[in-house]
Protein backbone atom coordinates (compact mmCIF):
# COMPACT_ATOMS: atom_id res chain seq x y z
CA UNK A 1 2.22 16.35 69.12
CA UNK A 2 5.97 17.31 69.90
CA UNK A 3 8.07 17.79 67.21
CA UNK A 4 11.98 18.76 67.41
CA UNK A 5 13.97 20.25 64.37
CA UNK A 6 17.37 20.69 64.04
CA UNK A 7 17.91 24.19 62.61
CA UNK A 8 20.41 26.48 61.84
CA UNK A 9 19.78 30.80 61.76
CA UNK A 10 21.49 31.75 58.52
CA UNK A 11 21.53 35.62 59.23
CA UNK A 12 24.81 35.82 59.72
CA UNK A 13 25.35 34.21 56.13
CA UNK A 14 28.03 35.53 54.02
CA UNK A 15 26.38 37.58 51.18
CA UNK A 16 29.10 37.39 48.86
CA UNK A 17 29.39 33.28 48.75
CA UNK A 18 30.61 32.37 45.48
CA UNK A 19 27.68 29.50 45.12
CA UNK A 20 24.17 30.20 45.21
CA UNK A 21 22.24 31.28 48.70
CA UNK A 22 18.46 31.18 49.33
CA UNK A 23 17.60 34.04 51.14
CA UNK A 24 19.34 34.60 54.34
CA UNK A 25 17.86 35.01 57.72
CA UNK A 26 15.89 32.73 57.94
CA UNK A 27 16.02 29.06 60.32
CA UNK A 28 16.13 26.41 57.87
CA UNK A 29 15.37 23.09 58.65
CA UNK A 30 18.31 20.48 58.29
CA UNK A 31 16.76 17.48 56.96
CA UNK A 32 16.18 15.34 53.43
CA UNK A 33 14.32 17.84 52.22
CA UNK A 34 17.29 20.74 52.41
CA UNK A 35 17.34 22.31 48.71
CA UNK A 36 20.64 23.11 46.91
CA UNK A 37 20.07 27.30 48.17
CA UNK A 38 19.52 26.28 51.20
CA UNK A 39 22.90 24.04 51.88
CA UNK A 40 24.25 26.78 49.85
CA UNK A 41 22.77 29.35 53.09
CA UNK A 42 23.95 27.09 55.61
CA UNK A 43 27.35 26.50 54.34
CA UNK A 44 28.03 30.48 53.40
CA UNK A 45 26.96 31.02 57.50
CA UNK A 46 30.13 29.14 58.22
CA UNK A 47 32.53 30.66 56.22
CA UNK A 48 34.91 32.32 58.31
CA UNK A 49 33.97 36.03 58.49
CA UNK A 50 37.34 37.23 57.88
CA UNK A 51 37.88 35.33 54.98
CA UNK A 52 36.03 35.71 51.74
CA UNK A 53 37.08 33.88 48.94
CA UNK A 54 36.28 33.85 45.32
CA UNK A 55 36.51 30.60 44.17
CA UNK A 56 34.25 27.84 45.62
CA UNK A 57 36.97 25.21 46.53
CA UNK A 58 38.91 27.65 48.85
CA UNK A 59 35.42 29.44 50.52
CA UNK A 60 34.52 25.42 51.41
CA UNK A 61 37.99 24.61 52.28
CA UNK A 62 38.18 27.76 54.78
CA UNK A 63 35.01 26.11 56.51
CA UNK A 64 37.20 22.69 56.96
CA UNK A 65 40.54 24.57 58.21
CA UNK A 66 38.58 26.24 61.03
CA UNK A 67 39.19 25.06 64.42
CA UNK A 68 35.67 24.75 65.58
CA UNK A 69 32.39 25.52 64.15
CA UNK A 70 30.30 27.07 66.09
CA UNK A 71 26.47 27.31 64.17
CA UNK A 72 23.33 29.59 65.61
CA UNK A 73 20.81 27.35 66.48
CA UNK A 74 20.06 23.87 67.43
CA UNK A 75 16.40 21.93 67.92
CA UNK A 76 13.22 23.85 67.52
CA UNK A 77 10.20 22.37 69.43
CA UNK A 78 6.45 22.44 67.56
CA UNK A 79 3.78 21.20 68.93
CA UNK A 80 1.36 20.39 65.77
CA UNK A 81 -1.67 20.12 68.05
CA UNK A 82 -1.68 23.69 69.97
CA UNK A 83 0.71 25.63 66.62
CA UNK A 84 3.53 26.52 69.54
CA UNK A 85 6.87 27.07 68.43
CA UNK A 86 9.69 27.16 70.54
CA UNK A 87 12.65 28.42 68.83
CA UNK A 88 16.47 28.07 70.15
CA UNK A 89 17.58 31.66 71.05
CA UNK A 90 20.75 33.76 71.32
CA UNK A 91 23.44 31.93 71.88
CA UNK A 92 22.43 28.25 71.40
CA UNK A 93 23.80 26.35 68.38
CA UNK A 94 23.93 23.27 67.09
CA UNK A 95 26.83 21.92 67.57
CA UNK A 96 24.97 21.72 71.50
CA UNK A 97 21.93 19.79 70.37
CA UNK A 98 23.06 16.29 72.02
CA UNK A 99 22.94 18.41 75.37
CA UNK A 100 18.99 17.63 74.94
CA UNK A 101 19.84 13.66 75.71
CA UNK A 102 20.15 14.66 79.29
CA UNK A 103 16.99 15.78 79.78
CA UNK A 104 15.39 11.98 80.68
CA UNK A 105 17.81 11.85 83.85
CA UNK A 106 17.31 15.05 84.70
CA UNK A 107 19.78 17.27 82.72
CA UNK A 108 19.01 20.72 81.28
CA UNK A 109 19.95 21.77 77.93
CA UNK A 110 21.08 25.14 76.61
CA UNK A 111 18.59 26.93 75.11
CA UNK A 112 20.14 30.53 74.58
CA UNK A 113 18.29 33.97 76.05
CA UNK A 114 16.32 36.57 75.74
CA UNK A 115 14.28 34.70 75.97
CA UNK A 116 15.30 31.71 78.07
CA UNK A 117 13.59 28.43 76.49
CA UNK A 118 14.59 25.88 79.22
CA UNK A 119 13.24 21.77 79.44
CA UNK A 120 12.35 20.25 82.65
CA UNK A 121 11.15 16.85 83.30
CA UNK A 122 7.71 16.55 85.32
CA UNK A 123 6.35 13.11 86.26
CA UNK A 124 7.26 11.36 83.43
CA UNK A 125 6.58 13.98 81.01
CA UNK A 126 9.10 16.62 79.29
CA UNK A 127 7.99 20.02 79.22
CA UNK A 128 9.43 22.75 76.64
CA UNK A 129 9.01 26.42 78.41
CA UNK A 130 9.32 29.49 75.74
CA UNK A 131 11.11 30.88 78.82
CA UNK A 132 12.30 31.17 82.24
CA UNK A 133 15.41 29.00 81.68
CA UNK A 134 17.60 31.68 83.67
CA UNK A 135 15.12 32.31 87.11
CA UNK A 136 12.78 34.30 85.12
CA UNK A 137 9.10 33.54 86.05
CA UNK A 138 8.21 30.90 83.87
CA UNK A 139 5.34 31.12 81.60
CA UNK A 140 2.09 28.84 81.67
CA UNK A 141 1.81 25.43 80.77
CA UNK A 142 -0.71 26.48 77.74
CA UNK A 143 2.13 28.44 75.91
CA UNK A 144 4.95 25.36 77.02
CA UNK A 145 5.01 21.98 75.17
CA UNK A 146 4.63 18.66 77.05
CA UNK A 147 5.04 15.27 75.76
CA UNK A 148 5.54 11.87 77.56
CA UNK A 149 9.40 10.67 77.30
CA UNK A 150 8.83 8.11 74.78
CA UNK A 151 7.50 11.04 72.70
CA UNK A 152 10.28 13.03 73.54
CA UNK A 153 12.78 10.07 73.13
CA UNK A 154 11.00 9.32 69.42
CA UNK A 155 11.69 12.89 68.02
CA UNK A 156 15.30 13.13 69.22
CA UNK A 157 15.94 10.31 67.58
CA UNK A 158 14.30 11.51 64.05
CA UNK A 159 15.84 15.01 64.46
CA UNK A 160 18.89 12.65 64.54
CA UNK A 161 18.02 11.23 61.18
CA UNK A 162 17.10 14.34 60.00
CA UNK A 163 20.78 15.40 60.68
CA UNK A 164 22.06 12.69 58.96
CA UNK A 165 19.75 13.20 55.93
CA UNK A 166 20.98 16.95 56.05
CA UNK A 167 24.77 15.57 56.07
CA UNK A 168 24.13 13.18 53.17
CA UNK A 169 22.34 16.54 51.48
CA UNK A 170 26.08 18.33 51.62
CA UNK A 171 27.86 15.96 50.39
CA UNK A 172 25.29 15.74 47.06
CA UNK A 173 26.10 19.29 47.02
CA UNK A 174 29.69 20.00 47.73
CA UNK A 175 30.54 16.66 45.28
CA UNK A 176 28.73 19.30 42.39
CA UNK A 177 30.81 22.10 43.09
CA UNK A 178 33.92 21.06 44.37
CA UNK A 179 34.45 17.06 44.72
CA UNK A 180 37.64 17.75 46.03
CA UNK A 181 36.42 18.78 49.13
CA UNK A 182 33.61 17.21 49.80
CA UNK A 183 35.04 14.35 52.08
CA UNK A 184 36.51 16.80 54.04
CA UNK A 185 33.53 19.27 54.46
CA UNK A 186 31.05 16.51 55.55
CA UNK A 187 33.83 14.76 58.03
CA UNK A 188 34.38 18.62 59.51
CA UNK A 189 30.61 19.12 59.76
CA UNK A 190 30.03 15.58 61.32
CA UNK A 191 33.12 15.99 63.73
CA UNK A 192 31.71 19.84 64.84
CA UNK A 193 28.15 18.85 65.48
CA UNK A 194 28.48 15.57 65.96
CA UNK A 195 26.07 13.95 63.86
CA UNK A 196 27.14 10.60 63.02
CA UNK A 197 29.34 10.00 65.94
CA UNK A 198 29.55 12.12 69.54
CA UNK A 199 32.80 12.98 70.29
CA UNK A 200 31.86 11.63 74.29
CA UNK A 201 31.26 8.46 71.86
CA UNK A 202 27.51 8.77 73.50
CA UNK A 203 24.98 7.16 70.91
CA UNK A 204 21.78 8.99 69.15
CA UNK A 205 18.95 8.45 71.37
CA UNK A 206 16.17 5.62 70.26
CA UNK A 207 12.99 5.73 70.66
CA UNK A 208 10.92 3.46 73.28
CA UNK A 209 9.26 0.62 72.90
């Protein structure tokens, strides 16, 4: 069974974040279940690199003064029934994931390289490829993930939720550290990756009937 997760890859995570960071470098799921380290990993990731501040207010109010964020990663495809896992690569990021919405008429999302993930649609069904996505020979169907689009329409819409979970998680946490803030962190985060509302004004996708 096809599942997608929205993730973000925390390696580039500012060690010195004045709040507490779970261990960096690793893709953690955005969803309800987020803990306070790991919101903490996420949010020191988007600190701008050439700023490092001491106190917690300013470090969160650097994220909301940047122009655009820009976050490694974006949905990871796992298929529970064969254990493949299709990460995003280089290059992707989240603030791209609504990109996979396309893929029912056709479209073909960003997945990053080396290697190339790419999605195709194939008689009905959507196919996840660990690579080929740039001309590359594509591998076999036994390492890809397949699902019908009603599947595939299903878990777009629940990473969706999960997204929205994971916004509701940083406001909890930024309202603990630094209420003064917090409005403005979650409307920046919501506004970059477009969680809540796309900026095309294109609407989460629902699953079929």
């Amino acid at each position: 069974m096809l599942i997608l997760e929205p993730v973000i890859d925390t390696s580039g995570a500012n060690r010195i974040a004045p709040w507490p960071v779970a261990d960096p470098g690793a893709m953690i799921r955005l969803s309800a279940g987020i803990s306070a380290p790991q919101v903490g990993a996420v949010m020191a990731a988007l600190v701008p690199e050439d700023s490092s501040p001491r106190e917690i207010a300013a470090a969160l109010r650097a994220i909301t003064e940047r122009e655009h964020l820009v976050a490694p990663g974006g949905l990871l495809a796992r298929d529970t029934w064969t254990g493949v896992v299709i990460p995003p690569s280089c290059c992707c990021g989240l603030e791209e994931w609504r990109e996979w919405m396309s893929v029912p008429s056709g479209g073909e999302p960003w997945l990053g390289h080396d290697p190339s993930p790419c999605v195709e649609l194939l008689d009905g069904d959507v196919r996840i490829r660990p690579d080929g996505g740039l001309g590359e020979d594509r591998p076999p169907a036994e390492q890809a993930i397949t699902a019908s689009l009603a599947d595939f329409a299903a878990q777009l819409h629940s990473a969706h939720q999960d997204l929205v979970s994971f916004l509701d998680a940083v406001g909890r946490w930024a309202r603990e550290l630094a209420p003064q803030v917090a409005g403005d962190l979650v409307a920046k985060l919501d506004e970059s990756f477009e969680i809540v509302s796309a900026a095309d004004g294109t609407a989460a996708a629902q699953p079929h009937d």
